[in-house]
PDB file of N, CA and C in Angstrom:
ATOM      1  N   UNK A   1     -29.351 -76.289  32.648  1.00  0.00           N
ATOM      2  CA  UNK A   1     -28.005 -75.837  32.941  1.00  0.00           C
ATOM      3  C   UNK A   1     -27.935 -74.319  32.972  1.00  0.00           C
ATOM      4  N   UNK A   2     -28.672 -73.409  32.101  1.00  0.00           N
ATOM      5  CA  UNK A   2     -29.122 -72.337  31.927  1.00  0.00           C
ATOM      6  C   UNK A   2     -29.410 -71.706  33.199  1.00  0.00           C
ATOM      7  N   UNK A   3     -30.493 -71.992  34.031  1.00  0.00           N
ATOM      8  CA  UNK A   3     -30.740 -71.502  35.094  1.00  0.00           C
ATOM      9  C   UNK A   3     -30.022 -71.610  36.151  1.00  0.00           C
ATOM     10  N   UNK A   4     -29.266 -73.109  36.731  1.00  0.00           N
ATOM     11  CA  UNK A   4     -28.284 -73.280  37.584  1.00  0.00           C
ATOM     12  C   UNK A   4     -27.089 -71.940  37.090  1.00  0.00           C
ATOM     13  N   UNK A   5     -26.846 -72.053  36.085  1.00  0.00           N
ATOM     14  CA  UNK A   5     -25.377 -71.125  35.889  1.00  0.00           C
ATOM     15  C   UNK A   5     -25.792 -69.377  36.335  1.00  0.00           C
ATOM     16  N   UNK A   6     -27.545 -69.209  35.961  1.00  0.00           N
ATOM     17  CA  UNK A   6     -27.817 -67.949  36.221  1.00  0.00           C
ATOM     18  C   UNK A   6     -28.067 -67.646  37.650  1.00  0.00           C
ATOM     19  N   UNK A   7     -28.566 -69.007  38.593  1.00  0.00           N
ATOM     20  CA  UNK A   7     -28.166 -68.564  39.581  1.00  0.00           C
ATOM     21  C   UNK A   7     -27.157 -68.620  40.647  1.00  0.00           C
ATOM     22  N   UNK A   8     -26.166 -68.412  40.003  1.00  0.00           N
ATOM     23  CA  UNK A   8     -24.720 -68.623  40.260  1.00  0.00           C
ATOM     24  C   UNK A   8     -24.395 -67.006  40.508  1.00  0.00           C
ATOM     25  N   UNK A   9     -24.409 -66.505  39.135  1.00  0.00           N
ATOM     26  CA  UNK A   9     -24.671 -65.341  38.926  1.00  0.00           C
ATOM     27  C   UNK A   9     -25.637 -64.318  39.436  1.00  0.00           C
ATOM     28  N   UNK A  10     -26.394 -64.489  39.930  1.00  0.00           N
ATOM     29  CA  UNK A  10     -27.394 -63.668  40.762  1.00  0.00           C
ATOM     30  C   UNK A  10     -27.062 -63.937  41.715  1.00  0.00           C
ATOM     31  N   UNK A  11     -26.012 -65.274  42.660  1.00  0.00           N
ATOM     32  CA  UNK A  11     -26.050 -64.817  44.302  1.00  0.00           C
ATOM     33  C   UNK A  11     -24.608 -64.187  44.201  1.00  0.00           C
ATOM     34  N   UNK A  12     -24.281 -63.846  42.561  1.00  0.00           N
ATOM     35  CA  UNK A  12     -22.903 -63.335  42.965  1.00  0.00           C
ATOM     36  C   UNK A  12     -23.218 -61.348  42.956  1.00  0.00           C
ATOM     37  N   UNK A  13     -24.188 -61.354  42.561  1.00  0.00           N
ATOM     38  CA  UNK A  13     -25.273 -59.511  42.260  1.00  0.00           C
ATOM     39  C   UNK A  13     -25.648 -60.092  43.704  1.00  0.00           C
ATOM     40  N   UNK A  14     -25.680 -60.621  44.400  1.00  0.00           N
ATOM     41  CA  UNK A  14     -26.940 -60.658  45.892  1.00  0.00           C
ATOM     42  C   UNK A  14     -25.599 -60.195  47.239  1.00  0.00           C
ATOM     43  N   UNK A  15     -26.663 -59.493  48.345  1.00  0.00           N
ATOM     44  CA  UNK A  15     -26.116 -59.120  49.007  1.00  0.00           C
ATOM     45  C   UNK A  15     -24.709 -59.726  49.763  1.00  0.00           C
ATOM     46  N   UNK A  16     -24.648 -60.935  49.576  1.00  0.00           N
ATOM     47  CA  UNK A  16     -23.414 -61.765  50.152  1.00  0.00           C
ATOM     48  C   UNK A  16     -22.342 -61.323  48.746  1.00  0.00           C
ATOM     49  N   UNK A  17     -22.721 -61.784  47.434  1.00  0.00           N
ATOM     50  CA  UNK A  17     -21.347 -61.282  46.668  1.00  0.00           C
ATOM     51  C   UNK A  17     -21.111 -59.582  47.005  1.00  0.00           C
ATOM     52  N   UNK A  18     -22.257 -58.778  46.768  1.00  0.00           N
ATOM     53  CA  UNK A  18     -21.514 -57.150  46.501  1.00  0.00           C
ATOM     54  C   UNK A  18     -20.379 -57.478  48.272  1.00  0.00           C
ATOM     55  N   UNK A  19     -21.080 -57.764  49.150  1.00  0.00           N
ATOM     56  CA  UNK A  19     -20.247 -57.506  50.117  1.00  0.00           C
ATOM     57  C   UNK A  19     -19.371 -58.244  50.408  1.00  0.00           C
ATOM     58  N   UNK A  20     -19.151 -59.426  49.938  1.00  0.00           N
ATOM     59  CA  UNK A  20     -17.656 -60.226  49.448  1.00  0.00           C
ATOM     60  C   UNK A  20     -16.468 -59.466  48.849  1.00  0.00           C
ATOM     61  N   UNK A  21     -17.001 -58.701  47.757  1.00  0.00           N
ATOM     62  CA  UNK A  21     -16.599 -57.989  46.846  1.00  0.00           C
ATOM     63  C   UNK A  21     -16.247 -56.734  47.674  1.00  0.00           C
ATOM     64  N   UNK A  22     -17.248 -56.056  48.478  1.00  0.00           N
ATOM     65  CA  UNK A  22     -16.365 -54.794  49.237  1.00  0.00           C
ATOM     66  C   UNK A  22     -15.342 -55.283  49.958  1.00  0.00           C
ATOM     67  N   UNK A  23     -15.528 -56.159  50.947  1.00  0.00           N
ATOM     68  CA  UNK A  23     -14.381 -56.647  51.783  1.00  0.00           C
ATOM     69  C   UNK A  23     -13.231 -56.967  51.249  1.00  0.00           C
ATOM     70  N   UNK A  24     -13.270 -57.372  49.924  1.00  0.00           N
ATOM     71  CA  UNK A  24     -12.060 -58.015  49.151  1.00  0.00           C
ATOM     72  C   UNK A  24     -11.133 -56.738  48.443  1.00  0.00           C
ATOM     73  N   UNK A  25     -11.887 -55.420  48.443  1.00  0.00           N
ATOM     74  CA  UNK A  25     -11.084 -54.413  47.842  1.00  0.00           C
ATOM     75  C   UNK A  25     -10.921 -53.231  48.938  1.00  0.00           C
ATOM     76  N   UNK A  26     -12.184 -53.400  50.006  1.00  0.00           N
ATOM     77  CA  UNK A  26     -11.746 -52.356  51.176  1.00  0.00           C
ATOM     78  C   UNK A  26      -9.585 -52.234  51.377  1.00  0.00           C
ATOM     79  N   UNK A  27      -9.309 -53.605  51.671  1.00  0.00           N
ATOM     80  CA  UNK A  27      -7.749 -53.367  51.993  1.00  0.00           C
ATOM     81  C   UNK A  27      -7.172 -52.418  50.864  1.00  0.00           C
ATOM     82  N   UNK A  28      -7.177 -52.932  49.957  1.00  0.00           N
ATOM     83  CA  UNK A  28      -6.562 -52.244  48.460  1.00  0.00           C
ATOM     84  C   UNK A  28      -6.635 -50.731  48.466  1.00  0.00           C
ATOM     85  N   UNK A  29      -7.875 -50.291  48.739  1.00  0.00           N
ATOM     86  CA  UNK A  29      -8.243 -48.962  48.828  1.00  0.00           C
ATOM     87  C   UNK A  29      -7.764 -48.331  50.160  1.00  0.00           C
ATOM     88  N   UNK A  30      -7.287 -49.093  51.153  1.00  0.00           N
ATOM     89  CA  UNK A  30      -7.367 -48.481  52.601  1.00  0.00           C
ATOM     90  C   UNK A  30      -6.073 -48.458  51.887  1.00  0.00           C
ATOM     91  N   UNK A  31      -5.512 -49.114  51.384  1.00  0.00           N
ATOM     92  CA  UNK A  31      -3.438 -49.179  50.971  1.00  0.00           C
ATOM     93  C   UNK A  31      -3.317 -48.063  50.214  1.00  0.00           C
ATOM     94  N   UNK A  32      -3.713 -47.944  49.468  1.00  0.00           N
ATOM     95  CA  UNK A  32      -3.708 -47.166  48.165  1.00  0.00           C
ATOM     96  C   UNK A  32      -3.889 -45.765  48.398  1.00  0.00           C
ATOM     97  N   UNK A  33      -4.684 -45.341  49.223  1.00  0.00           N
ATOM     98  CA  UNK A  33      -5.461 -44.240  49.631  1.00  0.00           C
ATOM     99  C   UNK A  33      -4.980 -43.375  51.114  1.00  0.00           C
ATOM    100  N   UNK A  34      -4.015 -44.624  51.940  1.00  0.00           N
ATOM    101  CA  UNK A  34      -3.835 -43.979  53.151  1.00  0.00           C
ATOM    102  C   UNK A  34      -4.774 -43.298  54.068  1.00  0.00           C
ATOM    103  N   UNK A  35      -6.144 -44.016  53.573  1.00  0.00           N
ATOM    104  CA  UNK A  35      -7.140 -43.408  54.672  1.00  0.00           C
ATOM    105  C   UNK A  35      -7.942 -44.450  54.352  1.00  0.00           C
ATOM    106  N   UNK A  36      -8.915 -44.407  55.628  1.00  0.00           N
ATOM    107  CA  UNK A  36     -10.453 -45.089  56.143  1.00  0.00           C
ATOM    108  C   UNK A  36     -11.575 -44.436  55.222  1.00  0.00           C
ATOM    109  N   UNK A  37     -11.777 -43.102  54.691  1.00  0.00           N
ATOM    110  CA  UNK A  37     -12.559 -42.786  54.203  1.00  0.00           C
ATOM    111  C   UNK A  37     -13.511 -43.301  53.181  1.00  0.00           C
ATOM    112  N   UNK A  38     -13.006 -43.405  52.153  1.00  0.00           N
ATOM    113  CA  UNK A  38     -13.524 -44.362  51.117  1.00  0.00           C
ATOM    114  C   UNK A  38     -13.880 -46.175  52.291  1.00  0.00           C
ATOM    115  N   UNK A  39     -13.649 -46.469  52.826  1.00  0.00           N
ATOM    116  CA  UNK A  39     -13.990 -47.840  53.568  1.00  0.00           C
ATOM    117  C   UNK A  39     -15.578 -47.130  54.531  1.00  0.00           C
ATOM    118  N   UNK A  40     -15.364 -46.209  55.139  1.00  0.00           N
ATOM    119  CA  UNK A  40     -16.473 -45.751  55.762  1.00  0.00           C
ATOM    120  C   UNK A  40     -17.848 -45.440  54.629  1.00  0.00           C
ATOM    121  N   UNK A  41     -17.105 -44.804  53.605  1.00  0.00           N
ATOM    122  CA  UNK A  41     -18.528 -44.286  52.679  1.00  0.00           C
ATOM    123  C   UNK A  41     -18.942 -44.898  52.010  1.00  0.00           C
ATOM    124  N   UNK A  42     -18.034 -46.523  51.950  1.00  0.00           N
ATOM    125  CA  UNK A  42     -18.702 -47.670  51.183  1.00  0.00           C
ATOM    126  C   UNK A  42     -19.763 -48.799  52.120  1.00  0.00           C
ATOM    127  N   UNK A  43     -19.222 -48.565  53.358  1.00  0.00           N
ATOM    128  CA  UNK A  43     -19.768 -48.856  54.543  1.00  0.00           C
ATOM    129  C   UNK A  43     -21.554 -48.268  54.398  1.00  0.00           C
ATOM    130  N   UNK A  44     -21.320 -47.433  55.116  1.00  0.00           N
ATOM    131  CA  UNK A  44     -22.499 -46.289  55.123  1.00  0.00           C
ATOM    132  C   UNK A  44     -23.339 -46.558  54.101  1.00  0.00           C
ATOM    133  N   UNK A  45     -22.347 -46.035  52.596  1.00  0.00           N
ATOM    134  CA  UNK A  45     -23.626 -45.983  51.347  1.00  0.00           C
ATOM    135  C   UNK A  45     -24.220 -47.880  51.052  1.00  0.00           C
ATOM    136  N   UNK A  46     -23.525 -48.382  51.259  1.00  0.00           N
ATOM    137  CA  UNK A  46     -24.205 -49.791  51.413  1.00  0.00           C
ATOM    138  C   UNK A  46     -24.839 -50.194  52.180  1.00  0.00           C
ATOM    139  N   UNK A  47     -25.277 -49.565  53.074  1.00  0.00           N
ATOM    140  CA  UNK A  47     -26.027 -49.427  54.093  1.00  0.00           C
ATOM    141  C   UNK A  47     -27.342 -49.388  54.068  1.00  0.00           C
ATOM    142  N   UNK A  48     -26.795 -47.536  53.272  1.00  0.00           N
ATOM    143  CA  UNK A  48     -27.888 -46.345  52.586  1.00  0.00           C
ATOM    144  C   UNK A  48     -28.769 -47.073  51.580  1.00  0.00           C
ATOM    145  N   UNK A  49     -28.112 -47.842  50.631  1.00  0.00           N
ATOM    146  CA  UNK A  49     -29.096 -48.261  49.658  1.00  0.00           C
ATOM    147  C   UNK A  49     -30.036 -49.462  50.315  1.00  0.00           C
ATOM    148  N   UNK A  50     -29.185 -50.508  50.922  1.00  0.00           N
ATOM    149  CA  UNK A  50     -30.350 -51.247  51.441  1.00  0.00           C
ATOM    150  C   UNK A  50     -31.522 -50.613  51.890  1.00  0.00           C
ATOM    151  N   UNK A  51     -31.252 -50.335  52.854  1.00  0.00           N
ATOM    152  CA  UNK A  51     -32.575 -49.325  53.149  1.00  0.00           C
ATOM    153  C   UNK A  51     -33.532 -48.300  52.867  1.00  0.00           C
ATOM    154  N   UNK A  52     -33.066 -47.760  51.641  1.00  0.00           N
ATOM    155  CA  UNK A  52     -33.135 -47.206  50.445  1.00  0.00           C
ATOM    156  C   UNK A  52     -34.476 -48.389  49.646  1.00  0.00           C
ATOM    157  N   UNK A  53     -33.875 -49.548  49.325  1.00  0.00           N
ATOM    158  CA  UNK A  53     -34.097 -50.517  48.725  1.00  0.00           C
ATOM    159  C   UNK A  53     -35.381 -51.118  49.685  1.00  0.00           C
ATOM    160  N   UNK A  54     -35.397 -51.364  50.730  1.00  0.00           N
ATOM    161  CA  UNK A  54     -36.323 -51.635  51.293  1.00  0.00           C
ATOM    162  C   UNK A  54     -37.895 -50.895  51.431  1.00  0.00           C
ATOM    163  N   UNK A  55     -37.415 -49.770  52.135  1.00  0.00           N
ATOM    164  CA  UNK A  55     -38.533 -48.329  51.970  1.00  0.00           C
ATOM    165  C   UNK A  55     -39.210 -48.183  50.834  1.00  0.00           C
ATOM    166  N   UNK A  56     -38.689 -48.773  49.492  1.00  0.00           N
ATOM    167  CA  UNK A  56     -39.126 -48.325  48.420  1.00  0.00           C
ATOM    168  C   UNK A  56     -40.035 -49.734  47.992  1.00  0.00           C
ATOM    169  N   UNK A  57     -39.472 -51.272  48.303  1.00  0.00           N
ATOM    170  CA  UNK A  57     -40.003 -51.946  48.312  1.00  0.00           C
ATOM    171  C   UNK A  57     -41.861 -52.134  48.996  1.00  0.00           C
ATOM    172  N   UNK A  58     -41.078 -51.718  49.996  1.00  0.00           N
ATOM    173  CA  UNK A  58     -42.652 -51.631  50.799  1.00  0.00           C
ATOM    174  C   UNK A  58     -43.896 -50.460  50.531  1.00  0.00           C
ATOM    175  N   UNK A  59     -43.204 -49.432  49.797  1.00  0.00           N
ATOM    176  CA  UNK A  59     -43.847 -48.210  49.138  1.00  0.00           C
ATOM    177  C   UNK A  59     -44.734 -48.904  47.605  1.00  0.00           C
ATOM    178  N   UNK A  60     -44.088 -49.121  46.978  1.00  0.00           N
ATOM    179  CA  UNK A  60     -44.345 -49.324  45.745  1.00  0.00           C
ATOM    180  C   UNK A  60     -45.241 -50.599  45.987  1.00  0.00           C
ATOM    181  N   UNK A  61     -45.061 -52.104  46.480  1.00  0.00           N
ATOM    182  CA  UNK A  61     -45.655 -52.763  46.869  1.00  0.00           C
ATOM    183  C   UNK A  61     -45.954 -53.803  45.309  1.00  0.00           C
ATOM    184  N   UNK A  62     -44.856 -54.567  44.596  1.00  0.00           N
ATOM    185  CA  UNK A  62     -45.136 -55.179  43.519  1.00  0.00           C
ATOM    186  C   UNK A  62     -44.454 -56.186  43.654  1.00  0.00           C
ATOM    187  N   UNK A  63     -46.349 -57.087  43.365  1.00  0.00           N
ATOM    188  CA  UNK A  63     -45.427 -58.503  42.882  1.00  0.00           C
ATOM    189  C   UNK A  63     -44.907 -59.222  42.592  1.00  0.00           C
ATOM    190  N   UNK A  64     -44.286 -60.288  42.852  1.00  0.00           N
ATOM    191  CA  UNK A  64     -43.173 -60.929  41.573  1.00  0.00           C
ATOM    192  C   UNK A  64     -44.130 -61.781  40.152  1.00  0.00           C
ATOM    193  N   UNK A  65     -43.432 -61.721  39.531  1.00  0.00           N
ATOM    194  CA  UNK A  65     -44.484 -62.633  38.439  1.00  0.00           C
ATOM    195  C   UNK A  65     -44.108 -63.826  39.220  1.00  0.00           C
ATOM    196  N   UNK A  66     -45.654 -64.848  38.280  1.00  0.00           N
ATOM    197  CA  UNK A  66     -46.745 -65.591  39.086  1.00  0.00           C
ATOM    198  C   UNK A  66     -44.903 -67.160  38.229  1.00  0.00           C
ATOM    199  N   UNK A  67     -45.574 -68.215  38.485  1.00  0.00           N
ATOM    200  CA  UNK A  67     -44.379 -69.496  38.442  1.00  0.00           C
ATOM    201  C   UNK A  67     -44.499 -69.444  36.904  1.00  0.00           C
ATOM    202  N   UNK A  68     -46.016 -69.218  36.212  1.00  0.00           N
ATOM    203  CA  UNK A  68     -45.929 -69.868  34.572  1.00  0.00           C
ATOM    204  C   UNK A  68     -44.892 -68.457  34.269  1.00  0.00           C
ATOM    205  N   UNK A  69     -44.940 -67.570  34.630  1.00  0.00           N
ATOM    206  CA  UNK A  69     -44.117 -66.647  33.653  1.00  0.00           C
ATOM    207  C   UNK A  69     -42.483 -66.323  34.576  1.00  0.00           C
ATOM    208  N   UNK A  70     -42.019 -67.541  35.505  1.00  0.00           N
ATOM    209  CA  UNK A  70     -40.897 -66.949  36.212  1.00  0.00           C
ATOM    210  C   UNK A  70     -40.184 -68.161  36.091  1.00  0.00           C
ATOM    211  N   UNK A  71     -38.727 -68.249  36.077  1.00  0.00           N
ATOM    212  CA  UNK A  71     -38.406 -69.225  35.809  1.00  0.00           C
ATOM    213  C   UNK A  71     -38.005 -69.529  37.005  1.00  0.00           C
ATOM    214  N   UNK A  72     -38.306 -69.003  37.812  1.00  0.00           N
ATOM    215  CA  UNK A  72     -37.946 -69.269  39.264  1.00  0.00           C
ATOM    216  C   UNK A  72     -38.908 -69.065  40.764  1.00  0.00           C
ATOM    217  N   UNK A  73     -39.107 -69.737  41.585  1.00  0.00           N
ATOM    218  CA  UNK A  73     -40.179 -69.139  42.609  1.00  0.00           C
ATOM    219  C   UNK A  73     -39.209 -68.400  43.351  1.00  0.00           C
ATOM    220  N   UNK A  74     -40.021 -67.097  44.122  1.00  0.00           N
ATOM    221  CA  UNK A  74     -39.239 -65.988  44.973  1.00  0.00           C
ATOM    222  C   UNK A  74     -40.091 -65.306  45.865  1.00  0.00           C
ATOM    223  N   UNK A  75     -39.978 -65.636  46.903  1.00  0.00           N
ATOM    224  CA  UNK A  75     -40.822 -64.462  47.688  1.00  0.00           C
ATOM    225  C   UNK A  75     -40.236 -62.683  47.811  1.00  0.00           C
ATOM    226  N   UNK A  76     -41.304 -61.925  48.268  1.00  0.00           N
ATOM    227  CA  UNK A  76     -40.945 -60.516  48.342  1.00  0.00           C
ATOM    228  C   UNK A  76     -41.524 -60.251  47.097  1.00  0.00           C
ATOM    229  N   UNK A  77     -40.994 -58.721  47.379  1.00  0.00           N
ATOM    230  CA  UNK A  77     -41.724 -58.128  46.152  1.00  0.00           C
ATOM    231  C   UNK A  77     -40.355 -57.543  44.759  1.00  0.00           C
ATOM    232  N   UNK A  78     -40.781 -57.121  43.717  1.00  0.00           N
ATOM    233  CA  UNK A  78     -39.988 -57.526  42.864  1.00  0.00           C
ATOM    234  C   UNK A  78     -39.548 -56.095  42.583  1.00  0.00           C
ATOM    235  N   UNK A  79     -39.747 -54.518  43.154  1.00  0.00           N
ATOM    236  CA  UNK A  79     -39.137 -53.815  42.176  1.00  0.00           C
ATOM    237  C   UNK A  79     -39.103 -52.546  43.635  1.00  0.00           C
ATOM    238  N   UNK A  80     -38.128 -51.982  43.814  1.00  0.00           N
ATOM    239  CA  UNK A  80     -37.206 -51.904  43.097  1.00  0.00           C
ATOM    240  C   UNK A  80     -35.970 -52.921  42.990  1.00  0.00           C
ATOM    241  N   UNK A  81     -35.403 -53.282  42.037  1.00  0.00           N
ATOM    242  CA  UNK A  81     -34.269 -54.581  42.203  1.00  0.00           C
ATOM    243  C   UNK A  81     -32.787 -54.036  43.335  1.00  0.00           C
ATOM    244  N   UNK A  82     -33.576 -55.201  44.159  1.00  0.00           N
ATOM    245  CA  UNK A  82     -32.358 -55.092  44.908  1.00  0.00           C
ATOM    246  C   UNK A  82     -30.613 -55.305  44.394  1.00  0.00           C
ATOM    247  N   UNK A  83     -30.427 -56.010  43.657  1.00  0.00           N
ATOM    248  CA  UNK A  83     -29.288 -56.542  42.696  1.00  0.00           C
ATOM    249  C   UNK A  83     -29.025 -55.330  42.023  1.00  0.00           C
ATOM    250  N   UNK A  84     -29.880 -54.634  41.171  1.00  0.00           N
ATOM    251  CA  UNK A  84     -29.505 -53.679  40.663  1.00  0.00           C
ATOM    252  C   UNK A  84     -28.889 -52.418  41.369  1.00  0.00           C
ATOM    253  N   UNK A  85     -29.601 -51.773  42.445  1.00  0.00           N
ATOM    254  CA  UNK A  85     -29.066 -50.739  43.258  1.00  0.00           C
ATOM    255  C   UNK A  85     -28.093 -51.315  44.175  1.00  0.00           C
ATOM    256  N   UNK A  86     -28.306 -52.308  44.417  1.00  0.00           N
ATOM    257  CA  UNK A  86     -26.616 -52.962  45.068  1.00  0.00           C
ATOM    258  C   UNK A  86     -25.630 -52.594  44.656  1.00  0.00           C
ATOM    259  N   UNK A  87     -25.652 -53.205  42.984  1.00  0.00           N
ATOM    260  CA  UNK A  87     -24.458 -53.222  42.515  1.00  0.00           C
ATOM    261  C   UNK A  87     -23.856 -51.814  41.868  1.00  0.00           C
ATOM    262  N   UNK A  88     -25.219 -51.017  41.754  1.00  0.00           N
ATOM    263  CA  UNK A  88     -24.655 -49.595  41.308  1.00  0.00           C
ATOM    264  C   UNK A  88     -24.131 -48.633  42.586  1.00  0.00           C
ATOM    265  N   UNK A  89     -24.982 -49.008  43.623  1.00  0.00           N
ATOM    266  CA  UNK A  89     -24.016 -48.610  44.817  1.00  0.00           C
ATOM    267  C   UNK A  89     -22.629 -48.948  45.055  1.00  0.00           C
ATOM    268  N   UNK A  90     -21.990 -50.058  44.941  1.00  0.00           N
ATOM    269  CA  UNK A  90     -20.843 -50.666  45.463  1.00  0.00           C
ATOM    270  C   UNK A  90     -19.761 -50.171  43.894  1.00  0.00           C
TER     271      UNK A  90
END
């Protein structure tokens, strides 16, 4: 039950929640703010980090741990965490 609930929680850190999550507050901020700006630089910098996130992936070049030590199988490589710079971006 442990793992189902955690990955609940990780596709809500994965690129479909952060950007659920922008879309759901872009209006608020476009209201609030009377401008596009903040919607463009959340745009952009979410952008920025993916690719950010990628470049660095393919730089660094690290595996994920092996099945006995993961509680989960995953392809790709494991660092830098995409989830993490997602969510500190957004």
């Amino acid at each position: 039950w442990l793992t189902a609930t955690l990955r609940v929680v990780t596709a809500a850190g994965g690129p479909v929640g952060m950007a659920a999550l922008t879309a759901l507050t872009c209006p608020a901020v476009v209201w609030r703010c009377r401008s596009w700006r903040p919607v463009v630089l959340a745009v952009v910098g979410g952008g920025g980090i993916a690719a950010a996130v990628l470049v660095a992936k393919a730089v660094v070049v690290r595996d994920r741990p092996a099945l006995p030590f993961a509680a989960i199988a995953e392809g790709g490589y494991s660092f830098p965490s995409g989830h993490a710079a997602g969510t500190a971006a957004v």
